[in-house]
N, C-alpha and C. Protein backbone atom coordinates (compact mmCIF):
# COMPACT_ATOMS: atom_id res chain seq x y z
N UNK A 1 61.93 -184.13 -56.72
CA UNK A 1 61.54 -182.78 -56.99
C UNK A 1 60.17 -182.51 -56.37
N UNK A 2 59.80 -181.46 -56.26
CA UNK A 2 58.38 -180.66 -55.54
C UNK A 2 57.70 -180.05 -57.00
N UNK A 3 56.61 -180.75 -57.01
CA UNK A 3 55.52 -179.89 -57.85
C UNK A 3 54.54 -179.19 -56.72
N UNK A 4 54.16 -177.70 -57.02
CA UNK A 4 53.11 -176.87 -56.28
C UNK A 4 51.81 -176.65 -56.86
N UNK A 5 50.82 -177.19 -57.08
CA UNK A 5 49.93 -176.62 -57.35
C UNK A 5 48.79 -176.12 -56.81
N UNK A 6 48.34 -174.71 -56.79
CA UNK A 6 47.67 -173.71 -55.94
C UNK A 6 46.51 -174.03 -56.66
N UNK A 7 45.00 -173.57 -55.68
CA UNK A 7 43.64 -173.21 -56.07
C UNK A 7 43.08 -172.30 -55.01
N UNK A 8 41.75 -171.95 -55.32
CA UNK A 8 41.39 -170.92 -54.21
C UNK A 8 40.55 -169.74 -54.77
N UNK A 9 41.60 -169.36 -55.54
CA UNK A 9 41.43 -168.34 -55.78
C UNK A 9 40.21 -167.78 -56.93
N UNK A 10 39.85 -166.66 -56.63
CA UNK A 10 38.64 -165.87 -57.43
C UNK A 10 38.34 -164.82 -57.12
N UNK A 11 37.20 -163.80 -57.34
CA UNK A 11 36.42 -163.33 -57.23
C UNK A 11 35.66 -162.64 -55.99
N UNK A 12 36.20 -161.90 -55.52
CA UNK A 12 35.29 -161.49 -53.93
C UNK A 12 35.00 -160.26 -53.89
N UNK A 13 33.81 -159.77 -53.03
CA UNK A 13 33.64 -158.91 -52.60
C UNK A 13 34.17 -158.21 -51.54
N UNK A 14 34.61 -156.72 -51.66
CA UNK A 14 35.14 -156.39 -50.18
C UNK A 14 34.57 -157.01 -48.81
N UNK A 15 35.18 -157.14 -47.99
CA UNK A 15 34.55 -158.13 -46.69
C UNK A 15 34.33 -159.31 -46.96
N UNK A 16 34.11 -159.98 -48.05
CA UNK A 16 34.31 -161.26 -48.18
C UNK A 16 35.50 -162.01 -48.04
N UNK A 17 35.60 -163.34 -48.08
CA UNK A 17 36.65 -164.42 -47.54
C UNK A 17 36.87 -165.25 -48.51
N UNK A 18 38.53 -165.59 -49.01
CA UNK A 18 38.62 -166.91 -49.84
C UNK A 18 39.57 -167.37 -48.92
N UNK A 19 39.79 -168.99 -49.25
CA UNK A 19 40.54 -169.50 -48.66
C UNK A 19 41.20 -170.22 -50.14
N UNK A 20 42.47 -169.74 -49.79
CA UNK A 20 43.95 -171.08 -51.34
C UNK A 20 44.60 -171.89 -50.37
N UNK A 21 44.44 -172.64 -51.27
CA UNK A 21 45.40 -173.75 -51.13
C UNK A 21 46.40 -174.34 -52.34
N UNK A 22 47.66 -174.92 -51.50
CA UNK A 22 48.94 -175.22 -51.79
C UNK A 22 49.39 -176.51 -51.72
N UNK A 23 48.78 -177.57 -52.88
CA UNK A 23 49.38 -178.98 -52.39
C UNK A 23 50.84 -178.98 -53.31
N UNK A 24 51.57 -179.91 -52.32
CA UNK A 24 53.21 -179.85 -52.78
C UNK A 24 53.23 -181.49 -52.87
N UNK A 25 53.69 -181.61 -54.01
CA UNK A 25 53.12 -183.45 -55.14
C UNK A 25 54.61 -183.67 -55.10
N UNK A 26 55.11 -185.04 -54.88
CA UNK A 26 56.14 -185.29 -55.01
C UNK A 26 56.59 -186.98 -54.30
N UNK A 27 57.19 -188.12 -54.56
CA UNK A 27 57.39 -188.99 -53.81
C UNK A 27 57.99 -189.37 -52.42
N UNK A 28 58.64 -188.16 -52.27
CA UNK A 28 59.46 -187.96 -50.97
C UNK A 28 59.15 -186.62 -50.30
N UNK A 29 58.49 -186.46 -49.15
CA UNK A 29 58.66 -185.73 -48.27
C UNK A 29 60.00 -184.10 -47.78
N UNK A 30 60.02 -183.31 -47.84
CA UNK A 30 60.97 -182.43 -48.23
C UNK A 30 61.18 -181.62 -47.75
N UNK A 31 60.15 -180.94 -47.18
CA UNK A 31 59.15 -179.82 -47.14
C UNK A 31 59.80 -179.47 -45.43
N UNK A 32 60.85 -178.06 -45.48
CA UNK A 32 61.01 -177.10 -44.56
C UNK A 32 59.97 -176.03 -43.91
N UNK A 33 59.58 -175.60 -44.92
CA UNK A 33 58.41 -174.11 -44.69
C UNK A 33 57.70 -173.74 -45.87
N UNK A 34 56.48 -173.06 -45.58
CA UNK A 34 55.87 -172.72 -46.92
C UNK A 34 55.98 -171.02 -46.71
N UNK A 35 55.48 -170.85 -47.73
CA UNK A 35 54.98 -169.44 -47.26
C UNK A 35 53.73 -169.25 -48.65
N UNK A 36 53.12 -167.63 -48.46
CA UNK A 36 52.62 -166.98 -49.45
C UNK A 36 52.99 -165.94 -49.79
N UNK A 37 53.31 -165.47 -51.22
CA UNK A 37 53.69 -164.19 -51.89
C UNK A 37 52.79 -163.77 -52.42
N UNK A 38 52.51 -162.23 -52.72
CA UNK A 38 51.93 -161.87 -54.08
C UNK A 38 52.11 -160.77 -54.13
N UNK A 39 51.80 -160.89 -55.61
CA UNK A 39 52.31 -159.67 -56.66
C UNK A 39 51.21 -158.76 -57.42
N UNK A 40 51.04 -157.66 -57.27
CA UNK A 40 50.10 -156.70 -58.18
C UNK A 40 50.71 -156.75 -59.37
N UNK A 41 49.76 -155.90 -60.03
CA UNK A 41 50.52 -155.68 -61.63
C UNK A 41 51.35 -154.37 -61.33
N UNK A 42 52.86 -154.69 -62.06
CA UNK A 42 53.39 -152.92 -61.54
C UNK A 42 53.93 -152.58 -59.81
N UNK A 43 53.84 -153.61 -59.30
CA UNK A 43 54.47 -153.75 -58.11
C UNK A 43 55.32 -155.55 -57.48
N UNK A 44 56.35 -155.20 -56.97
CA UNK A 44 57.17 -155.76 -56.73
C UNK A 44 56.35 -156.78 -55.87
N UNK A 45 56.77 -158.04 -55.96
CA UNK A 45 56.44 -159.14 -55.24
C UNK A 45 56.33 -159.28 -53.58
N UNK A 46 55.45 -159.57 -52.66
CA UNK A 46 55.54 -159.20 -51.27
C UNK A 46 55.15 -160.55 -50.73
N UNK A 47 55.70 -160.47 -49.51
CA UNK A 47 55.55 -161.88 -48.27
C UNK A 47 54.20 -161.65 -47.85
N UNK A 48 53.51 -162.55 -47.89
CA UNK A 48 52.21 -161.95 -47.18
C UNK A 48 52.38 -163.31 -45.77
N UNK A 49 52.72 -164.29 -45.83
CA UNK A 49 52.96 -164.96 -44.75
C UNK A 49 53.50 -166.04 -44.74
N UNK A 50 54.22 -166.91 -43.64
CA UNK A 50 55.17 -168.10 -43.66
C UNK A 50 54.84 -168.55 -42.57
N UNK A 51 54.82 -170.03 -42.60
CA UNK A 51 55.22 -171.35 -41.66
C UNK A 51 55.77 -171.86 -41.84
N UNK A 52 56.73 -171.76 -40.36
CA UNK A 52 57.98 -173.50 -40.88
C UNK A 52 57.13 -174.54 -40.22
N UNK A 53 57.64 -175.87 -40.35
CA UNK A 53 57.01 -177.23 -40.40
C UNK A 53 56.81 -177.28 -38.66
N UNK A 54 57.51 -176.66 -38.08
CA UNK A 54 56.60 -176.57 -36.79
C UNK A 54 55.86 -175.67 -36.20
N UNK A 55 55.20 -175.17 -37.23
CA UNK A 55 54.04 -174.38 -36.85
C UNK A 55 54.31 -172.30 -36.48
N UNK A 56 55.67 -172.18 -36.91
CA UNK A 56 55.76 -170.97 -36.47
C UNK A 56 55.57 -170.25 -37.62
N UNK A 57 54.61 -169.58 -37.47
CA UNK A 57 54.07 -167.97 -38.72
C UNK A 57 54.71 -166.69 -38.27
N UNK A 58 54.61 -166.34 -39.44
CA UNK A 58 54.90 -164.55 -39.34
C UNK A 58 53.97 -164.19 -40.85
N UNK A 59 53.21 -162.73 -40.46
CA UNK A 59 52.77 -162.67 -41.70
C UNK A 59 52.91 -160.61 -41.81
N UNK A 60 52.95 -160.18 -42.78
CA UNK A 60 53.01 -159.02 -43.07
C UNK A 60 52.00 -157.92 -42.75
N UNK A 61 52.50 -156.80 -42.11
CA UNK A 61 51.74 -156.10 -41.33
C UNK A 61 50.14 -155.83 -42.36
N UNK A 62 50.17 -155.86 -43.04
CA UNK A 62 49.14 -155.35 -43.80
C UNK A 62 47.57 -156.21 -43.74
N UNK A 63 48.26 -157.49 -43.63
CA UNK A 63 47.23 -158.85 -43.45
C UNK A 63 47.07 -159.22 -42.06
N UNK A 64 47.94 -158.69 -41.01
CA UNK A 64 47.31 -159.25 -39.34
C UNK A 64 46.10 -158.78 -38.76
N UNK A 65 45.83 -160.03 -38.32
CA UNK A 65 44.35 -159.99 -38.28
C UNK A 65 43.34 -160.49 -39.05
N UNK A 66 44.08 -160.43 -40.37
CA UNK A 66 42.75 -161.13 -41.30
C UNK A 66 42.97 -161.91 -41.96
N UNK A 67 43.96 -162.28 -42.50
CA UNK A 67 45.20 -164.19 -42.80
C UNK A 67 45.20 -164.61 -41.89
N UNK A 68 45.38 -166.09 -42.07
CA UNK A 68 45.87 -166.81 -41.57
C UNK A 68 46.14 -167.65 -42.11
N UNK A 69 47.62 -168.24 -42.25
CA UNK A 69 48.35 -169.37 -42.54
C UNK A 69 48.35 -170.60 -42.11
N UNK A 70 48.28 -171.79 -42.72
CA UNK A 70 48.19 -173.18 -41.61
C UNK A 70 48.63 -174.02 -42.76
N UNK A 71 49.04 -175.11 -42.13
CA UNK A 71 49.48 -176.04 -42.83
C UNK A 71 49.24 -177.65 -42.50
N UNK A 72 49.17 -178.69 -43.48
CA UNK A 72 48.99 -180.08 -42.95
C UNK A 72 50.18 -180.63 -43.50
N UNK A 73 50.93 -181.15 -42.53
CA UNK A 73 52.77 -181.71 -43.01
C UNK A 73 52.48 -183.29 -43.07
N UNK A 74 51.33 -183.92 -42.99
CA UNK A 74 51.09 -184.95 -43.82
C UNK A 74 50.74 -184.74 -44.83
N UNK A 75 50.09 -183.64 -45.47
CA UNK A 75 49.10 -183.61 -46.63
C UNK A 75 50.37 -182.79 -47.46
N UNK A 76 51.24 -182.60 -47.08
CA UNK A 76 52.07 -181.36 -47.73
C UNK A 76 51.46 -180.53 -48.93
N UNK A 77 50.76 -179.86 -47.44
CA UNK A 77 49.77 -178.17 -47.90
C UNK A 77 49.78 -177.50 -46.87
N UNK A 78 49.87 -176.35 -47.78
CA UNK A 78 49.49 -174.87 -47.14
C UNK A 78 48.07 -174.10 -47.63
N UNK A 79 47.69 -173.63 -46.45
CA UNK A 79 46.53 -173.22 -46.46
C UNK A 79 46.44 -171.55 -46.21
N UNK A 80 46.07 -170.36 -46.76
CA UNK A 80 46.15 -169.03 -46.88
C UNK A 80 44.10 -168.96 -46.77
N UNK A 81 43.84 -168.74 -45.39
CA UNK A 81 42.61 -168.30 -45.09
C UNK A 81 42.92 -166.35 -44.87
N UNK A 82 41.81 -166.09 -45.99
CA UNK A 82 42.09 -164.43 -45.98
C UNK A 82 40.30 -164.27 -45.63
N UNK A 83 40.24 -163.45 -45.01
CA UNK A 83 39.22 -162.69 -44.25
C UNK A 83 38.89 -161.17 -44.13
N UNK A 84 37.66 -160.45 -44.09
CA UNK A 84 37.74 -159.09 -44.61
C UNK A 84 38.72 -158.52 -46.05
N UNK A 85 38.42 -159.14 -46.83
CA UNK A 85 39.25 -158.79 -47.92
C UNK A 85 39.15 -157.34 -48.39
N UNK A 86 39.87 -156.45 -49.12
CA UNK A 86 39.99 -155.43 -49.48
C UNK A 86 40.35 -155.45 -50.76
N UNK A 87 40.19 -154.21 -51.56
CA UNK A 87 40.13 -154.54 -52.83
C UNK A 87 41.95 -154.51 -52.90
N UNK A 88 42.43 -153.59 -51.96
CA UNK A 88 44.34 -153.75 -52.26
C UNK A 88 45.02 -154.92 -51.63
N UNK A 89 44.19 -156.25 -51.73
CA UNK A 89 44.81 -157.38 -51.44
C UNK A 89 44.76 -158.48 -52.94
N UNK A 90 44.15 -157.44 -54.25
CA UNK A 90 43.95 -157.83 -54.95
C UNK A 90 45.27 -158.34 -55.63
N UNK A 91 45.45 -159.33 -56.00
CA UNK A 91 46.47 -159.67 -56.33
C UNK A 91 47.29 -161.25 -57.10
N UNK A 92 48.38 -161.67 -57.67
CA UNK A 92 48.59 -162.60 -57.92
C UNK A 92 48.65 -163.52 -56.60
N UNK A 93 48.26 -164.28 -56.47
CA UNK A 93 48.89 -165.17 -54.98
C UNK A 93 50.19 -166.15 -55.09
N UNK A 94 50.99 -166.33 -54.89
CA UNK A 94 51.95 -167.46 -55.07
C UNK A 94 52.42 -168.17 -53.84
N UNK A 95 52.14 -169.33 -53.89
CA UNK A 95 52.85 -170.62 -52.65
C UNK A 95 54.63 -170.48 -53.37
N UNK A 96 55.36 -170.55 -52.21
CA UNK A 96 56.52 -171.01 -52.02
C UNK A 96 56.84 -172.19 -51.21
N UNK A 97 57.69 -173.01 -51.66
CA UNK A 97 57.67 -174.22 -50.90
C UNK A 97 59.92 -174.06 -50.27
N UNK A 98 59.59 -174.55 -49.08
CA UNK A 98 61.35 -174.70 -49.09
C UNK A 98 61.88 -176.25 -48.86
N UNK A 99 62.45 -177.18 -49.50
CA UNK A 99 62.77 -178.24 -48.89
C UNK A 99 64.00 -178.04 -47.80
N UNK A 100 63.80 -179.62 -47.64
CA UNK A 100 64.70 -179.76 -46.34
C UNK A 100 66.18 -179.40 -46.22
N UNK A 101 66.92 -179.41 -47.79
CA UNK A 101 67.99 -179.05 -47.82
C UNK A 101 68.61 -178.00 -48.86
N UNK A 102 67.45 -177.04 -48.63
CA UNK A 102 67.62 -176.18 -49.14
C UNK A 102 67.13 -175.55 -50.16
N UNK A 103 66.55 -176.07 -51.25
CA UNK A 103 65.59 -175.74 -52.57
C UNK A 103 64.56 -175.34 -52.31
N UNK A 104 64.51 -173.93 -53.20
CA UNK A 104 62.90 -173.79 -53.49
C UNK A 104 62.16 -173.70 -54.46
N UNK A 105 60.73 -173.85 -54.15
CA UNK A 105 59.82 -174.24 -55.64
C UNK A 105 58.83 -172.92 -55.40
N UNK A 106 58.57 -172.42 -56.49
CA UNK A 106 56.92 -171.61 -56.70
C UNK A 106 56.37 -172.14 -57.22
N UNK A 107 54.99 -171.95 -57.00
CA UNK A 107 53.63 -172.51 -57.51
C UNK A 107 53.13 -171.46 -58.31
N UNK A 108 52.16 -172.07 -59.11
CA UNK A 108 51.91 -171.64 -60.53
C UNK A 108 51.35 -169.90 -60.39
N UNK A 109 51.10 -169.69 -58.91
CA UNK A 109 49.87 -168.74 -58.84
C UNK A 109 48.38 -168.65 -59.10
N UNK A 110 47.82 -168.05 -58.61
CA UNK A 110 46.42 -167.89 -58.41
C UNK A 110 46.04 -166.43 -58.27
N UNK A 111 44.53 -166.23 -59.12
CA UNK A 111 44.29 -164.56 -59.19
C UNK A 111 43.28 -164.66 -58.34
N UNK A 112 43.92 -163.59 -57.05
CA UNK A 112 42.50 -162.95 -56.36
C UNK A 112 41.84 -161.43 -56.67
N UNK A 113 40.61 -161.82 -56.97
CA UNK A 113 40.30 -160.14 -57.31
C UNK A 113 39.11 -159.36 -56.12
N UNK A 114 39.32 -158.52 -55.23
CA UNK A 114 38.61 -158.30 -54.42
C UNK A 114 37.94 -156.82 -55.18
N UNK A 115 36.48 -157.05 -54.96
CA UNK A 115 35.75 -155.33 -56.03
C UNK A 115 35.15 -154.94 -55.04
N UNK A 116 35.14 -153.73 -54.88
CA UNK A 116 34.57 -152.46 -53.85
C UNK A 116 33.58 -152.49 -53.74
C-alpha cells in the first residue's frame, strides 16, 4: 500500500512563495504519476498540476507560470513550487499518488492561505 504524507503548507502573503511537498511511504515502489488538487471551501475540487514518472507535466491554466511541479522517483515525492501567490489560490492542497497498476491514494492535505 502507499501512505501520502504532505507538508508545506501555510501562511503567505500575496506575491509570496511556498513550496509542499508529497512523500509517498511504502516498501515497494509503485508510483505511476503524482499530481496536485485543491479544494476551496464551497467549491469543487480542481487539478492544479500532474507528472507522470517520466517527467511529463500539465498544469491548469490558472497556475502557468507560477507552479511548478517536480518530482524525485527515488525519493517517491512530489514537489508543488507555487510562486506569486494570490489570495484565490487559497486553498486545501491535496497530493494524489497513482500506482503502477492502477490505484490511487490521497494525501491528507495541507492549508494554504494567501492574504492581500
Amino acid at each position: 500500500q502507499v501512505q501520502l504524507v504532505e507538508s508545506g503548507g501555510g501562511l503567505v502573503q500575496a506575491g509570496g512563495s511556498l513550496r509542499l511537498s508529497c512523500a509517498a511511504s511504502g516498501t515497494i515502489f509503485s508510483i505511476n504519476a503524482m499530481a496536485w488538487y485543491r479544494q476551496a471551501p464551497g467549491k469543487q475540487r480542481e487539478l492544479v498540476a500532474g507528472i507522470t514518472r517520466g517527467g511529463s507535466t500539465n498544469y491548469a491554466d490558472s497556475v502557468k507560470g507560477r507552479f511548478t511541479i517536480s518530482r524525485d522517483n527515488a525519493k517517491n515525492t512530489v514537489y508543488l513550487q507555487m510562486n506569486s501567490l494570490k489570495p484565490e489560490d487559497t486553498a486545501v492542497y491535496y497530493c494524489k499518488v497513482w500506482s503502477v497498476v492502477g490505484n490511487d491514494y490521497w494525501g491528507q492535505g495541507t492549508q494554504v492561505t494567501v492574504s492581500s
